[in-house]
Protein backbone atom coordinates (compact mmCIF):
# COMPACT_ATOMS: atom_id res chain seq x y z
CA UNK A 1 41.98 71.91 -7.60
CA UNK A 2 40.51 71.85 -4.54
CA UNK A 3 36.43 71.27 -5.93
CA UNK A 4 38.43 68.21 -8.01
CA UNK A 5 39.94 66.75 -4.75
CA UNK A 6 36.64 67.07 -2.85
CA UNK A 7 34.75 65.49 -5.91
CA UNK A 8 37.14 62.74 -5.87
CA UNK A 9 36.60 62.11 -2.19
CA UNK A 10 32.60 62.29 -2.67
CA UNK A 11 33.05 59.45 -5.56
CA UNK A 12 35.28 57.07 -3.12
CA UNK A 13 32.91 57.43 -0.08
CA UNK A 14 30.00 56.29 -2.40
CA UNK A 15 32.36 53.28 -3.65
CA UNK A 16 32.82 52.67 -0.17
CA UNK A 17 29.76 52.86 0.77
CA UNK A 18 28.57 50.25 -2.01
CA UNK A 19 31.30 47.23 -1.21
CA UNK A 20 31.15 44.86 1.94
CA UNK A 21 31.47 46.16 5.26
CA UNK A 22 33.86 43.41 5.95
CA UNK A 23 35.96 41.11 3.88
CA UNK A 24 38.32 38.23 5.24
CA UNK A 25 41.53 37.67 4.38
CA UNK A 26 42.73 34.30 3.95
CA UNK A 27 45.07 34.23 7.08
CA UNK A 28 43.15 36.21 9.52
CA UNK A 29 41.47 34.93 12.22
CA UNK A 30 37.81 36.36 12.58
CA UNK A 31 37.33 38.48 15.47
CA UNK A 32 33.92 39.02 17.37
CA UNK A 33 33.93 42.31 15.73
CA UNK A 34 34.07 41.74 12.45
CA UNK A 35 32.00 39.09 12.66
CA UNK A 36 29.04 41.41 13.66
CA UNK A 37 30.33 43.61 11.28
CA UNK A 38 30.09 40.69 8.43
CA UNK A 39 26.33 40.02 10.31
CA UNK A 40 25.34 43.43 9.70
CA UNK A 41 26.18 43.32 6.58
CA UNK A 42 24.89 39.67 5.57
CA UNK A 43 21.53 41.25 6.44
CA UNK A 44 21.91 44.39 4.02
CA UNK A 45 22.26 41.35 1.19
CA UNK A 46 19.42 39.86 2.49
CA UNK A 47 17.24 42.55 2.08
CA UNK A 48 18.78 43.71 -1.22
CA UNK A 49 18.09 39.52 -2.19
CA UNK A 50 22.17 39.40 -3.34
CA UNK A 51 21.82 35.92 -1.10
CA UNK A 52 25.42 34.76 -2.61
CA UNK A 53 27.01 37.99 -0.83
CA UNK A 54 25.10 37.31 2.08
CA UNK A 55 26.24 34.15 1.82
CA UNK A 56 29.49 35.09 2.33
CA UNK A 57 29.35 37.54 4.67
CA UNK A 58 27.19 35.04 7.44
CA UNK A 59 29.87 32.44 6.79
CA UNK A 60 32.75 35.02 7.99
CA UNK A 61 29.96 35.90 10.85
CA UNK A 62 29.66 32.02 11.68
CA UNK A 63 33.45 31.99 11.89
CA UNK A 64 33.64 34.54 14.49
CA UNK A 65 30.41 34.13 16.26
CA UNK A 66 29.64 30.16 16.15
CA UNK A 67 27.25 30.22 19.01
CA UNK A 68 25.19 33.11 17.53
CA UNK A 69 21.84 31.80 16.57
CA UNK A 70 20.85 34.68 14.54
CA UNK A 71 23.39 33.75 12.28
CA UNK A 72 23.37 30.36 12.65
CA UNK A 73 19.60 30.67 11.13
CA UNK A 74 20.37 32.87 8.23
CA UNK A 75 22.77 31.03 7.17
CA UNK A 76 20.63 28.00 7.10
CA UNK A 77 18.12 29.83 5.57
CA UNK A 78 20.54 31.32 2.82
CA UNK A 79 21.80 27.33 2.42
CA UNK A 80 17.67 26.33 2.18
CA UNK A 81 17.24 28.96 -0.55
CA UNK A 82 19.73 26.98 -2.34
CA UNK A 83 18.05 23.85 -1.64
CA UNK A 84 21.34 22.56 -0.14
CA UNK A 85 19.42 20.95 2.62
CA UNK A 86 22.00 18.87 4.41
CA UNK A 87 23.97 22.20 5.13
CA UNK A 88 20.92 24.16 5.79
CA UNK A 89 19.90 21.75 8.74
CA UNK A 90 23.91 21.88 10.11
CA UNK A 91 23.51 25.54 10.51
CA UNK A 92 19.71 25.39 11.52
CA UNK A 93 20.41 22.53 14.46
CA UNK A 94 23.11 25.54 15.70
CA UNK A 95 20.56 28.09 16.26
CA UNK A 96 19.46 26.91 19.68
CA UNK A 97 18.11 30.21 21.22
CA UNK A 98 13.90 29.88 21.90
CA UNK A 99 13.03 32.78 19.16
CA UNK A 100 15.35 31.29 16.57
CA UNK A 101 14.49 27.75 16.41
CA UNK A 102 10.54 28.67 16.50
CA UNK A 103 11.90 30.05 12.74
CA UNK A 104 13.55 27.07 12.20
CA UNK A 105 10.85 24.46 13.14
CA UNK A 106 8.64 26.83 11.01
CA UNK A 107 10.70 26.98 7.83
CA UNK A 108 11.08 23.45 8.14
CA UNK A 109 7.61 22.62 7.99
CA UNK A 110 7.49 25.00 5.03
CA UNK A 111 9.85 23.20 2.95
CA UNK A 112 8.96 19.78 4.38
CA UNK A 113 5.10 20.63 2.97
CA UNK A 114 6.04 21.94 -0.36
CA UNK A 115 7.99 19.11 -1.20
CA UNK A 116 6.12 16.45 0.50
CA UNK A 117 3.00 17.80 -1.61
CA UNK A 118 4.72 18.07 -5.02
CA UNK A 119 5.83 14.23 -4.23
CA UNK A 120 1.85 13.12 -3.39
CA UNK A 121 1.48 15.26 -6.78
CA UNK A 122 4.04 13.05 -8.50
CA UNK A 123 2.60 10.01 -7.47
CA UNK A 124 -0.54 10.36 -8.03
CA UNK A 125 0.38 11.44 -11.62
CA UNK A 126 2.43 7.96 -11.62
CA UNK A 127 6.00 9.79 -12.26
CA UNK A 128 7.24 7.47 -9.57
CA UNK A 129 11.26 8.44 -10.04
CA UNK A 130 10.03 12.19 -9.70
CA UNK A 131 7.71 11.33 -6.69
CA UNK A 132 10.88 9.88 -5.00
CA UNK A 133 13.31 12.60 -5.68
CA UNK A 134 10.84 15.23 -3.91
CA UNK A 135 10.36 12.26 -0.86
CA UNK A 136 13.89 12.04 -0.69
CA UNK A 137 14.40 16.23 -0.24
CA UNK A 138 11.02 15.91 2.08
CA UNK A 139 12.91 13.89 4.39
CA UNK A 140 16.47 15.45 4.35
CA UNK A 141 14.64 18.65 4.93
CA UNK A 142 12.88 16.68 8.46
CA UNK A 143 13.80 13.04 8.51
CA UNK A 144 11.82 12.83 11.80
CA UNK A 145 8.60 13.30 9.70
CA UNK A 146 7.13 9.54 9.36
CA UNK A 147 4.57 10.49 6.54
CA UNK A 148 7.37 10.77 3.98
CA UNK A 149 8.85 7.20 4.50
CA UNK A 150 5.49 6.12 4.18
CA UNK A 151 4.89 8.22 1.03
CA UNK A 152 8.40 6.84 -0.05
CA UNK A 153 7.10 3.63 0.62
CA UNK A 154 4.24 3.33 -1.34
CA UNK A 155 6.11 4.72 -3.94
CA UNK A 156 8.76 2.24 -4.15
CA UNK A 157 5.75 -0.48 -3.99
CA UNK A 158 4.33 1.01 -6.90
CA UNK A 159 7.74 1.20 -8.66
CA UNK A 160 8.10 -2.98 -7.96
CA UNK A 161 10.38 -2.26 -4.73
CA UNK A 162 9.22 -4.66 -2.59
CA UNK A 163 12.00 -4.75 -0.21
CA UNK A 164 12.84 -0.69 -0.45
CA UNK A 165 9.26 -0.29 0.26
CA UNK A 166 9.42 -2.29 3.49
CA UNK A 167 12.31 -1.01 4.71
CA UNK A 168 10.63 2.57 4.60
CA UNK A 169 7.31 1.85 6.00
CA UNK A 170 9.69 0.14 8.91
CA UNK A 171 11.45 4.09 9.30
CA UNK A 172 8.01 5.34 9.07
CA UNK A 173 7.22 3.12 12.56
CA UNK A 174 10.12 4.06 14.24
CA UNK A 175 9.92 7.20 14.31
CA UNK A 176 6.00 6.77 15.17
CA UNK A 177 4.99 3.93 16.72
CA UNK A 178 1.63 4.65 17.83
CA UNK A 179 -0.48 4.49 14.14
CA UNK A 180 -1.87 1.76 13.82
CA UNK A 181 -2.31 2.17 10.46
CA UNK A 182 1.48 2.29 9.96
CA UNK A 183 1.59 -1.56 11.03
CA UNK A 184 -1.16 -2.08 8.81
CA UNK A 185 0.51 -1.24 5.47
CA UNK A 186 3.83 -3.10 7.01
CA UNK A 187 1.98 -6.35 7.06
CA UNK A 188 0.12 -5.22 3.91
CA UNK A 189 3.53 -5.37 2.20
CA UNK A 190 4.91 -8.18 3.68
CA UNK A 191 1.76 -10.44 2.61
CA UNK A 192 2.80 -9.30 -0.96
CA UNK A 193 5.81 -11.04 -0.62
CA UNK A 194 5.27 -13.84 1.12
CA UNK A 195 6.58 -13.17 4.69
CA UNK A 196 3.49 -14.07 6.32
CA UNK A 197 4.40 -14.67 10.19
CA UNK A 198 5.96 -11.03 10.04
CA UNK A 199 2.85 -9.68 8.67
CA UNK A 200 0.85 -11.49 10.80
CA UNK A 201 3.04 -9.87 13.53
CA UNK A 202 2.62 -6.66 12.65
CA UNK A 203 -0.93 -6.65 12.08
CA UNK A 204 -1.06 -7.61 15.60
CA UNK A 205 0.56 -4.47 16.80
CA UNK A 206 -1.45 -2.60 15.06
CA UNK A 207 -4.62 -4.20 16.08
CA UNK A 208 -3.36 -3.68 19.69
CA UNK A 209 -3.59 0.08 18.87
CA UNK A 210 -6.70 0.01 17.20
CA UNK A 211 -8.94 -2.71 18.34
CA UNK A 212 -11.89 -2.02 16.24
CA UNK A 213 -10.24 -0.85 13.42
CA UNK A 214 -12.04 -3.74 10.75
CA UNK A 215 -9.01 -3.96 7.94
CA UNK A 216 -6.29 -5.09 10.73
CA UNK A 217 -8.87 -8.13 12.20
CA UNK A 218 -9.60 -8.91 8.06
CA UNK A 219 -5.87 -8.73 7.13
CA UNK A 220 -4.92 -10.67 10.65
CA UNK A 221 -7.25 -13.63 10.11
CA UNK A 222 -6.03 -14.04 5.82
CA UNK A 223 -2.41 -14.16 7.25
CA UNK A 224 -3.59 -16.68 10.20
CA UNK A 225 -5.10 -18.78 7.33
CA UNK A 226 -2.16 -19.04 5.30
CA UNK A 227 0.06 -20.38 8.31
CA UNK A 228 -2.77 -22.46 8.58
CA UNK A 229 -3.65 -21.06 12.11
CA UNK A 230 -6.79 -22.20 11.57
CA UNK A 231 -8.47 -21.51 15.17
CA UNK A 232 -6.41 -17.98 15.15
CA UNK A 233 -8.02 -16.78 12.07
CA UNK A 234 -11.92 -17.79 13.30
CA UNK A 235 -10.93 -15.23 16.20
CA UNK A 236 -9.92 -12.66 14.31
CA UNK A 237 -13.10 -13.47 12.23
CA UNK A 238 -15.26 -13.22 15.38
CA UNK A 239 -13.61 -10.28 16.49
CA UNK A 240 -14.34 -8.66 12.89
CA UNK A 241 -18.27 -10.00 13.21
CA UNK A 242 -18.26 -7.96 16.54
CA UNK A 243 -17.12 -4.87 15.22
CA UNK A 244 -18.97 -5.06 12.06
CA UNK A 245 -21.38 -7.69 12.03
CA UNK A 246 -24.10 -6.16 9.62
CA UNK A 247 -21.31 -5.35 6.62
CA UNK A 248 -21.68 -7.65 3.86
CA UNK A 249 -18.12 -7.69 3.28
CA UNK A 250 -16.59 -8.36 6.70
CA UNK A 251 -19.54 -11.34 6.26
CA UNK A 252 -18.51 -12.56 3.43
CA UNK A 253 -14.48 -12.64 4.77
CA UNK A 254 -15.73 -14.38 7.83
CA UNK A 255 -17.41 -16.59 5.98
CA UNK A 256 -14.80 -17.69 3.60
CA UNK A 257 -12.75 -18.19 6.74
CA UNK A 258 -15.00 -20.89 8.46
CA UNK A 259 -15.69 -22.81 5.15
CA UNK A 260 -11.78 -22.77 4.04
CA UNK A 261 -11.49 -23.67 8.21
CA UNK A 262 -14.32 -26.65 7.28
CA UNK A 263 -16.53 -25.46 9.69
CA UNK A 264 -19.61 -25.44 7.04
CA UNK A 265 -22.38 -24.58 9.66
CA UNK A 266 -21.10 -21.42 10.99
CA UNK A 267 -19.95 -20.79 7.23
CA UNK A 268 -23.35 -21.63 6.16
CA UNK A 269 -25.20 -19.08 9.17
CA UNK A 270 -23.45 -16.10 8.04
CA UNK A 271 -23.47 -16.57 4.32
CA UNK A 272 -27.51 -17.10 4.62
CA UNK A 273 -27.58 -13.07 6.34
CA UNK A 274 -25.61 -12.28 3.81
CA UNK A 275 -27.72 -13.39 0.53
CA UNK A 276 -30.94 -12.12 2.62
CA UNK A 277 -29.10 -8.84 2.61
CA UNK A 278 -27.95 -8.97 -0.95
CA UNK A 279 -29.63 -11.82 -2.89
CA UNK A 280 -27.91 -11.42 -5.96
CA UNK A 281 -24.19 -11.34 -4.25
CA UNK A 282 -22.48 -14.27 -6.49
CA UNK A 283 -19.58 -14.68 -4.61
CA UNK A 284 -22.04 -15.10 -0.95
CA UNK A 285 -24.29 -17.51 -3.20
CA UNK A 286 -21.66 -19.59 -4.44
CA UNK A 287 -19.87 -20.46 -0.92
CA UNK A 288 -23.14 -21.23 0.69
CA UNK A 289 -23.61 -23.55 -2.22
CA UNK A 290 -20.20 -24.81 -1.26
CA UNK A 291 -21.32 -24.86 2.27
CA UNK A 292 -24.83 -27.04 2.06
CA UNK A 293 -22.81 -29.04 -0.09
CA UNK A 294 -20.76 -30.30 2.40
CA UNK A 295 -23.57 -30.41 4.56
CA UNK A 296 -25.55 -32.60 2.70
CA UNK A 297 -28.03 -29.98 2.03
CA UNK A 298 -27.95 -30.75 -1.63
CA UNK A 299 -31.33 -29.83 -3.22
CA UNK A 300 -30.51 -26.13 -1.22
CA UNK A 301 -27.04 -26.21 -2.77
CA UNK A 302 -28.16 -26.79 -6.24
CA UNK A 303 -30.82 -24.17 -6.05
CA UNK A 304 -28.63 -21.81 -5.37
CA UNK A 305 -25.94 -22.67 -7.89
CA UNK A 306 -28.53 -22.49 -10.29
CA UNK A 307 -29.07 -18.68 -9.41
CA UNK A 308 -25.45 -18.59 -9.85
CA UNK A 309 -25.66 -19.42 -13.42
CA UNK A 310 -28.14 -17.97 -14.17
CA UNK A 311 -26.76 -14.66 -13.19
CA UNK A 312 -23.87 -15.37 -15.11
CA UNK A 313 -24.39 -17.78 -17.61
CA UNK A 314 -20.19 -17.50 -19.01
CA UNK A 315 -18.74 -18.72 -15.20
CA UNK A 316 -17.91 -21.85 -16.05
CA UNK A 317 -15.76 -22.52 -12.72
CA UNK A 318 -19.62 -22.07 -11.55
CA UNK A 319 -20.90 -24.71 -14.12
CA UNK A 320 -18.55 -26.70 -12.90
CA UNK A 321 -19.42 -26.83 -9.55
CA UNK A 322 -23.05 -27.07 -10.49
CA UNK A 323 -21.87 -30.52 -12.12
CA UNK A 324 -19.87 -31.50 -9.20
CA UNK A 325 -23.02 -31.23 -7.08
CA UNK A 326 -25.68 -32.44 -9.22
CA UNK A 327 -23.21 -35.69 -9.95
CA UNK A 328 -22.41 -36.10 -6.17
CA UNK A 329 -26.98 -36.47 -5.05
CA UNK A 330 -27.29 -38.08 -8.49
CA UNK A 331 -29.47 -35.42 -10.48
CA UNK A 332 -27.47 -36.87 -13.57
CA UNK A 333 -29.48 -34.84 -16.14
CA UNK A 334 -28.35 -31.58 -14.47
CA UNK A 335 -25.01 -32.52 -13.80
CA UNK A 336 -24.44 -33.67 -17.71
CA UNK A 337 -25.85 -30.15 -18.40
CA UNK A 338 -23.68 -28.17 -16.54
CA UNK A 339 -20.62 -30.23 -17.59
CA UNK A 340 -21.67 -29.69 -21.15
CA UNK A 341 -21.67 -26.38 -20.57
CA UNK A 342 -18.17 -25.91 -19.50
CA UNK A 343 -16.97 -27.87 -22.33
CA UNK A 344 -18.86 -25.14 -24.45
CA UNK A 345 -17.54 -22.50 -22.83
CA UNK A 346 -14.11 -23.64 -22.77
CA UNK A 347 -13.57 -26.24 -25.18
CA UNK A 348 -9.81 -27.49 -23.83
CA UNK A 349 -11.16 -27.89 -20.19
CA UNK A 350 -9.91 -30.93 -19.76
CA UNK A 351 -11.56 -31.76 -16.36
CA UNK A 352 -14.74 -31.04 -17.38
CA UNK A 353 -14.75 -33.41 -20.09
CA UNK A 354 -13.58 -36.17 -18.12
CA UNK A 355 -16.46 -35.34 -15.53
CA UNK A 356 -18.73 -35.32 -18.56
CA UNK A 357 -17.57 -38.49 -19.47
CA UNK A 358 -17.96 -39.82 -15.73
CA UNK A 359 -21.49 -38.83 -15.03
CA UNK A 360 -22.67 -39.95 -18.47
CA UNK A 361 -20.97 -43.60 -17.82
CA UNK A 362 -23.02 -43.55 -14.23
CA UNK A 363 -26.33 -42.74 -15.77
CA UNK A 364 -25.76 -45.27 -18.05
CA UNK A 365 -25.69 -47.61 -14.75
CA UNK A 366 -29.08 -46.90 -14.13
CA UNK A 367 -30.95 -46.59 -17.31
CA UNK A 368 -31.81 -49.23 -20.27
CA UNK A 369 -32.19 -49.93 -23.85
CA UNK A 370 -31.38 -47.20 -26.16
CA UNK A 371 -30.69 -44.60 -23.41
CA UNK A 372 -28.24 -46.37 -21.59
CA UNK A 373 -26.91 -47.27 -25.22
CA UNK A 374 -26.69 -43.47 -25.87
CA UNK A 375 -24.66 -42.91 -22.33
CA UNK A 376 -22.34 -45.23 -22.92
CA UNK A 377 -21.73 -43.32 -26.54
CA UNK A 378 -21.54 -40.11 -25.41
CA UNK A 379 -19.53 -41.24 -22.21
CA UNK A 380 -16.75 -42.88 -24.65
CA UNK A 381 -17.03 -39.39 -26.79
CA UNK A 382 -16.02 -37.36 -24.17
CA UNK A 383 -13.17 -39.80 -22.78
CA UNK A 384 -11.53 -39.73 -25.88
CA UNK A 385 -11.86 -35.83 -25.83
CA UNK A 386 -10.07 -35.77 -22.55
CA UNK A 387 -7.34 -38.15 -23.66
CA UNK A 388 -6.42 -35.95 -26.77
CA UNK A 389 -6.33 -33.02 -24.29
CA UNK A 390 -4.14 -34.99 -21.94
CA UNK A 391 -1.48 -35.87 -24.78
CA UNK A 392 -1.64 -32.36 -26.04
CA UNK A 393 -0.74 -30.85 -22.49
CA UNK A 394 0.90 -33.82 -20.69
CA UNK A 395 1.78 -33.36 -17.06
């Protein structure tokens, strides 16, 4: 009897031995004891990774020792294991003591990297609703990180958010207002949607920050140029020329600029660096064209449209334009050449028909006999082209 009652004993020590050290009743209050008791034995759970027990046991520990950070951070972690981040950062913010919250800042950068990668990841791969999801826990994990709003941002742009988008990249500035950049892709967003003097505002701030930074001044002088701030945007062009004078890009802008501004000579100076830089740039080529045009320069002009064409032969808006200028110093044969060649290319241009017909009716002012005879044919032909087109798509 008595090696049965020892045996018996041996087996309920072991029991004992394998249950919680402390369980809570539902009416008692937790005492400061127990509590430690519950902490001690939170951290056996821990170890053993039982986190639902050890769960349980820091949440009886919190009860009795609320202002114990050691707790305070387990339990937050337990809650981050869970991915339950809202609770995890209640209990985190609690553990206030200097070694503690050096864990919690750490974990939180962890989780805040893990998640914020996996939502780059995402939205690279274009799964936009997955990109935001991983944002979303990015930010609950550290909403005082500014590089998820912006990565929220962009993915709400991409996902036809306009407004959502904003809003973010806003977030994103409060809580760092010193990146230029941030201010950058505000007015970026804002220009998508029309809200010009905000982006214009915006770009401004960030150009403040970053004075040199080229894509600010570009960005500043479009938006000055659509509220047709037209002196505004040739600073921000001259401010672009001083920072990068010698890119053929930040030419070309600046260029654009002064000939939408009408100021064809200084439109004309920088576009002529720019084709002796890159002599087969079509886009430089054309608005010099442009520019001698309105300068009266029109032998230069034509010269160069004809390198246009000729390095695209299928631009008809540049055929055009050929016409326009070979009509307006009265090179008639060249204009009806180019004009022809826009109705080949696009047979329903209606313009370009009735241009066609134009110049043909003006040659036919200063020629005789069976050439003028011919113009005034081929003028009537092409009239009565443009009229069709007219009824066919009537204004």
């Amino acid at each position: 009897m008595t090696f049965f009652k020892r045996g018996f004993i041996v087996v309920l020590a072991l029991a004992f031995a394998a249950t919680p050290l402390f369980v809570q009743t539902a009416e008692a209050k937790v005492t400061k004891g127990q509590a430690s008791v519950a902490k001690r034995s939170g951290k056996l759970y821990i170890n053993q990774r039982q986190y639902d027990k050890a769960m349980e046991q820091y949440i009886i520990a919190a009860e009795g020792r609320p202002d114990d950070s050691e707790v305070q951070y387990y339990l937050g972690w337990l809650y981050g294991q869970k991915e339950l981040f809202e609770e995890m950062n209640e209990h985190y913010n609690l553990a206030t003591d200097r070694k503690w919250k050096r864990k919690v800042d750490a974990d939180r950068k962890e989780l805040w990297t893990r998640y914020y990668n996996m939502a780059v990841k995402g939205m690279n791969a274009q799964r936009f609703d997955f990109a935001m999801e991983q944002f979303d826990l990015a930010i609950t994990i550290n909403p005082n990180e500014a590089d998820a709003y912006e990565g929220m941002a962009i993915t709400h742009l991409n996902s036809g958010n306009s407004e959502a988008g904003i809003e973010m990249y806003q977030k994103a500035i409060e809580l760092n207002p010193k990146k230029a950049q941030s201010f950058f892709n505000l007015g970026g967003a804002l220009m998508n949607v029309g809200r010009f003097e905000e982006a214009l505002e915006n770009f401004k701030k960030g150009h403040e920050i970053d004075p040199e930074e080229i894509n600010i001044l570009q960005q500043m002088a479009i938006a000055q140029y659509r509220l047709d701030d037209k002196e505004g945007a040739a600073e921000s062009a001259e401010k672009a020329l001083a920072v990068a004078g010698d890119d053929p890009k930040i030419l070309n802008i600046a260029a654009s600029i002064y000939l939408q501004a009408e100021n064809y000579e200084k439109s004309a100076e920088i576009l002529e660096k720019v084709v002796e830089v890159q002599p087969d740039n079509m886009d430089a080529l054309f608005n010099l064209a442009i520019a001698y045009k309105q300068l009266d320069k029109g032998d230069r002009a034509l010269d160069l449209f004809g390198k246009s064409v000729e390095a695209n032969p299928t631009d008809a808006d540049a055929w055009y334009q050929l016409g326009l200028l070979a009509d307006k110093i009265d090179a008639y044969d060249k204009a009806i050449e180019a004009f022809s060649k826009v109705t080949e290319l696009q047979a329903s241009n209606a313009r370009a028909w009735a241009a066609l017909s134009r110049v043909y009716a003006r040659k036919s002012e200063v020629t005789e006999g069976e050439v003028a005879a011919e113009c005034v044919k081929k003028a009537t032909e092409a009239f009565q082209m443009y009229e069709a087109l007219q009824n066919q798509n009537p204004e």
